[in-house]
C-alpha atoms as a PDB file:
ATOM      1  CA  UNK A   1     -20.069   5.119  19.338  1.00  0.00           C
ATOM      2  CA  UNK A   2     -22.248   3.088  17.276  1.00  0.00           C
ATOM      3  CA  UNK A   3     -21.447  -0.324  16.207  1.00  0.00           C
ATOM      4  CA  UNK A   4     -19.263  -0.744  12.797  1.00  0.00           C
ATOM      5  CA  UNK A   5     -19.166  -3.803  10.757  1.00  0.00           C
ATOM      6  CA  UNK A   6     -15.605  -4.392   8.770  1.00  0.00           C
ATOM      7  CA  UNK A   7     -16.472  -3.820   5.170  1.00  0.00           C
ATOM      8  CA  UNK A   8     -13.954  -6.410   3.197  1.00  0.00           C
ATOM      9  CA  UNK A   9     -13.146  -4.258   0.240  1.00  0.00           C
ATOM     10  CA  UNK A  10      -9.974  -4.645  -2.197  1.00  0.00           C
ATOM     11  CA  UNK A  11      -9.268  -0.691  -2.158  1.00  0.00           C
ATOM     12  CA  UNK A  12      -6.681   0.781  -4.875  1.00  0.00           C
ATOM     13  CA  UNK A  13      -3.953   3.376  -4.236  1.00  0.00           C
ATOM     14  CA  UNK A  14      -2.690   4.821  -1.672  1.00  0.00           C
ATOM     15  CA  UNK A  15      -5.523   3.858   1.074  1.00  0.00           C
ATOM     16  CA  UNK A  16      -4.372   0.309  -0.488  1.00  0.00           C
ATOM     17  CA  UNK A  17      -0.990   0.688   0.313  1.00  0.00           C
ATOM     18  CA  UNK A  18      -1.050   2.128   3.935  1.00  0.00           C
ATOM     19  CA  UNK A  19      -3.533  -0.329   4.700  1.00  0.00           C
ATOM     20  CA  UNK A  20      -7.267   1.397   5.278  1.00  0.00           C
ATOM     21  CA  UNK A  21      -9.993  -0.139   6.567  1.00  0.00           C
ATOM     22  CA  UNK A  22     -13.754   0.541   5.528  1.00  0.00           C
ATOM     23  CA  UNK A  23     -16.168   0.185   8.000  1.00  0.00           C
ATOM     24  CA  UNK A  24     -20.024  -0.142   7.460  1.00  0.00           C
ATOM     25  CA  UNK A  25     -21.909   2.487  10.461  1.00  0.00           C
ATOM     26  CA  UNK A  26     -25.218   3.455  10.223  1.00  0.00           C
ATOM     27  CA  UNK A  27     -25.730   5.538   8.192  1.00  0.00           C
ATOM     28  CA  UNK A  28     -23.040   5.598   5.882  1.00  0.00           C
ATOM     29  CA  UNK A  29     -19.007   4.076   6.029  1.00  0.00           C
ATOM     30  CA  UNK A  30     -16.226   5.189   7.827  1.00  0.00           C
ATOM     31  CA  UNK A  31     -12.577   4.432   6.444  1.00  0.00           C
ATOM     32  CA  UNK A  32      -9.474   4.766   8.573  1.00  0.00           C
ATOM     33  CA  UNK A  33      -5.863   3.220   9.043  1.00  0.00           C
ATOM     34  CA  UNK A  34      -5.245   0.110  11.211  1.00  0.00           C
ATOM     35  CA  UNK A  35      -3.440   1.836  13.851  1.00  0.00           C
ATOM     36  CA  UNK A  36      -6.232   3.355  17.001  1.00  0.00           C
ATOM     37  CA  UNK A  37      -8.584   4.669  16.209  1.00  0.00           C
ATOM     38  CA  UNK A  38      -8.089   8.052  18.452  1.00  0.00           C
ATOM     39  CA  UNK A  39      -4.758   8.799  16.715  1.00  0.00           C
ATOM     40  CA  UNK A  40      -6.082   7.670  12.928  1.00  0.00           C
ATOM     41  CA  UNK A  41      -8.006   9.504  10.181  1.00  0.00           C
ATOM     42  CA  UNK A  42     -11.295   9.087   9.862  1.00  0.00           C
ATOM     43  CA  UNK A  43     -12.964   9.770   6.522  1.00  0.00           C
ATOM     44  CA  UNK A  44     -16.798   9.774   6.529  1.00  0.00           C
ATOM     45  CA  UNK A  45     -19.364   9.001   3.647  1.00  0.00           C
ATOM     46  CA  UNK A  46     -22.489   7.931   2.363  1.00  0.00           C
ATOM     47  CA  UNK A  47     -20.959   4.880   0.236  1.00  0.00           C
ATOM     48  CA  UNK A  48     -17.447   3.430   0.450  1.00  0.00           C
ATOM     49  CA  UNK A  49     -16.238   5.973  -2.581  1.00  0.00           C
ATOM     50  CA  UNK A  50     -16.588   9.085  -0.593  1.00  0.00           C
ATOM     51  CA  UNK A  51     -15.612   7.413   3.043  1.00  0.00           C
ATOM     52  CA  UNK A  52     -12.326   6.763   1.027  1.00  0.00           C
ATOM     53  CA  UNK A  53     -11.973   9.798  -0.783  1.00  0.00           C
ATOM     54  CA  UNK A  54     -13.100  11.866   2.490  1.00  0.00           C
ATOM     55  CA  UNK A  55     -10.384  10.052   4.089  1.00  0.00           C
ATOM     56  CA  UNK A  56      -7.396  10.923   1.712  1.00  0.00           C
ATOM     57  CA  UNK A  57      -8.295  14.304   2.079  1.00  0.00           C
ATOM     58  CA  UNK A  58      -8.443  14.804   5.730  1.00  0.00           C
ATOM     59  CA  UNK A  59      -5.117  12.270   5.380  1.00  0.00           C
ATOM     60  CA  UNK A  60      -3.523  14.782   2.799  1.00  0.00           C
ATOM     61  CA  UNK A  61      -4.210  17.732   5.662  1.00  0.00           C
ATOM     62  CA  UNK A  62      -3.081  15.695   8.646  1.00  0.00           C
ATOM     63  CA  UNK A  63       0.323  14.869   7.426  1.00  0.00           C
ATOM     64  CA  UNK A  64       0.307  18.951   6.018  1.00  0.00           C
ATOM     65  CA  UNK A  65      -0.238  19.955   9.473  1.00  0.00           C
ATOM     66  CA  UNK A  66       1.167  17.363  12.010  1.00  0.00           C
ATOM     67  CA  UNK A  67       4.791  17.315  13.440  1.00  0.00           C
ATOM     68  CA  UNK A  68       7.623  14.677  13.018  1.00  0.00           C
ATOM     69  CA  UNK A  69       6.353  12.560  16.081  1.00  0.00           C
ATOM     70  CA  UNK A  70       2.794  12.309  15.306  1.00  0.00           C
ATOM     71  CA  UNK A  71       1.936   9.047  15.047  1.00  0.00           C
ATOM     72  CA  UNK A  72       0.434   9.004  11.618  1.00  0.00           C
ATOM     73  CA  UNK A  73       3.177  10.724  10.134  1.00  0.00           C
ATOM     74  CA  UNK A  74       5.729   7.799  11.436  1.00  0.00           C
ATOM     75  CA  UNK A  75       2.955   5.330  10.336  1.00  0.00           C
ATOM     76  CA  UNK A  76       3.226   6.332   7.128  1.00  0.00           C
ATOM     77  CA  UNK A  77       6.858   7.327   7.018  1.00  0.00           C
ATOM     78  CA  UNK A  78       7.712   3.726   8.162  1.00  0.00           C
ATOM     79  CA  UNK A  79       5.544   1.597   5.556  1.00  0.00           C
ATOM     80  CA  UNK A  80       6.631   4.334   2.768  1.00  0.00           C
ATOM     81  CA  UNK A  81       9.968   3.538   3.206  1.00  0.00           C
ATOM     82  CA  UNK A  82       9.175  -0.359   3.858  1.00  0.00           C
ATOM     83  CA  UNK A  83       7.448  -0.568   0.385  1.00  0.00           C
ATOM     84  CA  UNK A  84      10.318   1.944  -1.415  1.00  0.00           C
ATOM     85  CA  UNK A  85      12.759  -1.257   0.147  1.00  0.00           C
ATOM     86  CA  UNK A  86      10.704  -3.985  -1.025  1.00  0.00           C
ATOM     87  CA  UNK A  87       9.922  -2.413  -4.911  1.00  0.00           C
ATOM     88  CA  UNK A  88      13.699  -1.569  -4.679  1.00  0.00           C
ATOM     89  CA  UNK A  89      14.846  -5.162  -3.972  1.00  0.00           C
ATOM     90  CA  UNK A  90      12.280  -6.365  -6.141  1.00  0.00           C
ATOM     91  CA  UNK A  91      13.138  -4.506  -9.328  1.00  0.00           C
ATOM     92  CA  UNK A  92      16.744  -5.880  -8.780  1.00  0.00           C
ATOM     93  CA  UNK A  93      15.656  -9.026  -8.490  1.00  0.00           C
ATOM     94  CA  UNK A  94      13.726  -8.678 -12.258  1.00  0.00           C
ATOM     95  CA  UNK A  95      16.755  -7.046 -13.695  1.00  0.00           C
ATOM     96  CA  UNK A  96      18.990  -9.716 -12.631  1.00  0.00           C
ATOM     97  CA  UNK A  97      16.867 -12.332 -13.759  1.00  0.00           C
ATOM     98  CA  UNK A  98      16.391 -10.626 -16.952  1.00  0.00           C
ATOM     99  CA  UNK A  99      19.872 -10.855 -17.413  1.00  0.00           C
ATOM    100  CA  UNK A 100      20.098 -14.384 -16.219  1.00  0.00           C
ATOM    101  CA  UNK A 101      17.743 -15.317 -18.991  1.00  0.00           C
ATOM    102  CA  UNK A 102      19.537 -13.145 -21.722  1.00  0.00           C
ATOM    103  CA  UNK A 103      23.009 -15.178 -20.575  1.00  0.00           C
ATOM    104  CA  UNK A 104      20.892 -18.685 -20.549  1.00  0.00           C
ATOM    105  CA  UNK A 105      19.546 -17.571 -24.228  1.00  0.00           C
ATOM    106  CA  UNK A 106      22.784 -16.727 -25.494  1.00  0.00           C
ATOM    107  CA  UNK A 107      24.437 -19.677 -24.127  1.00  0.00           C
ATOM    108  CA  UNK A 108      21.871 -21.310 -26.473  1.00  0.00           C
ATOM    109  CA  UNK A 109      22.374 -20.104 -29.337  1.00  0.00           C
ATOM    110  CA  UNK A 110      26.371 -20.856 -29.591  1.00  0.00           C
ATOM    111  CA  UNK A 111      27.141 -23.433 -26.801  1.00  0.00           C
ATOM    112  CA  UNK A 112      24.105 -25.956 -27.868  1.00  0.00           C
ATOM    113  CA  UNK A 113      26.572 -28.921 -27.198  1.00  0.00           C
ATOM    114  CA  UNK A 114      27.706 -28.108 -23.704  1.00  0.00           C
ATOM    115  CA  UNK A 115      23.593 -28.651 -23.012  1.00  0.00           C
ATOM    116  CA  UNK A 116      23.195 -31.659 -24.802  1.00  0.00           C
ATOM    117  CA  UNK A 117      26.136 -33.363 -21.945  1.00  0.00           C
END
């Protein structure tokens, strides 16, 4: 296997969020998830674009195909329902301090000399 040189590249999406890697080998890039290399896709491409793209499709297909206990499928599965936890916690945190800030305001506006002591 030839030698591949971490490409540090701020990728959007969904290779973003599952945490691909692009890797400069001659000739072209390779991306592929963290996890080994044996069990992960592998997307292939003359510039980083189509390594990536290459690689969500042949990702799209794996999880299509594979069973319950692959180990990409409960890759995935586990940081999907990590980040669904974290944007979960983190829109109740907004809304509550949303609402903090809407009691703070209309404390404000009627109960200016409780602030003032």
């Amino acid at each position: 296997m030839p030698r591949r040189k971490k490409h540090n590249i701020e990728l959007d999406g969904l290779p973003k969020l599952l945490g691909a890697e692009v890797y400069q080998e001659s000739p072209g890039f390779i991306c592929l998830l963290p996890n080994d290399v044996h069990e992960s896709v592998v997307g292939k491409g003359s510039s980083v674009a189509e390594a990536v793209d290459n690689w969500d499709v042949k990702l799209q297909a794996h999880l299509r195909n594979a069973g319950e206990d692959d180990p990409v499928v409960i890759f995935v599965k586990g940081l999907l329902v990590k980040t669904a936890h974290v944007e979960k916690t983190q829109a109740s945190n907004t809304i509550r301090k949303s609402r903090e800030q809407n009691i703070a305001e209309f404390e404000s506006q009627f109960y200016s000399s409780r602030r003032k002591n």
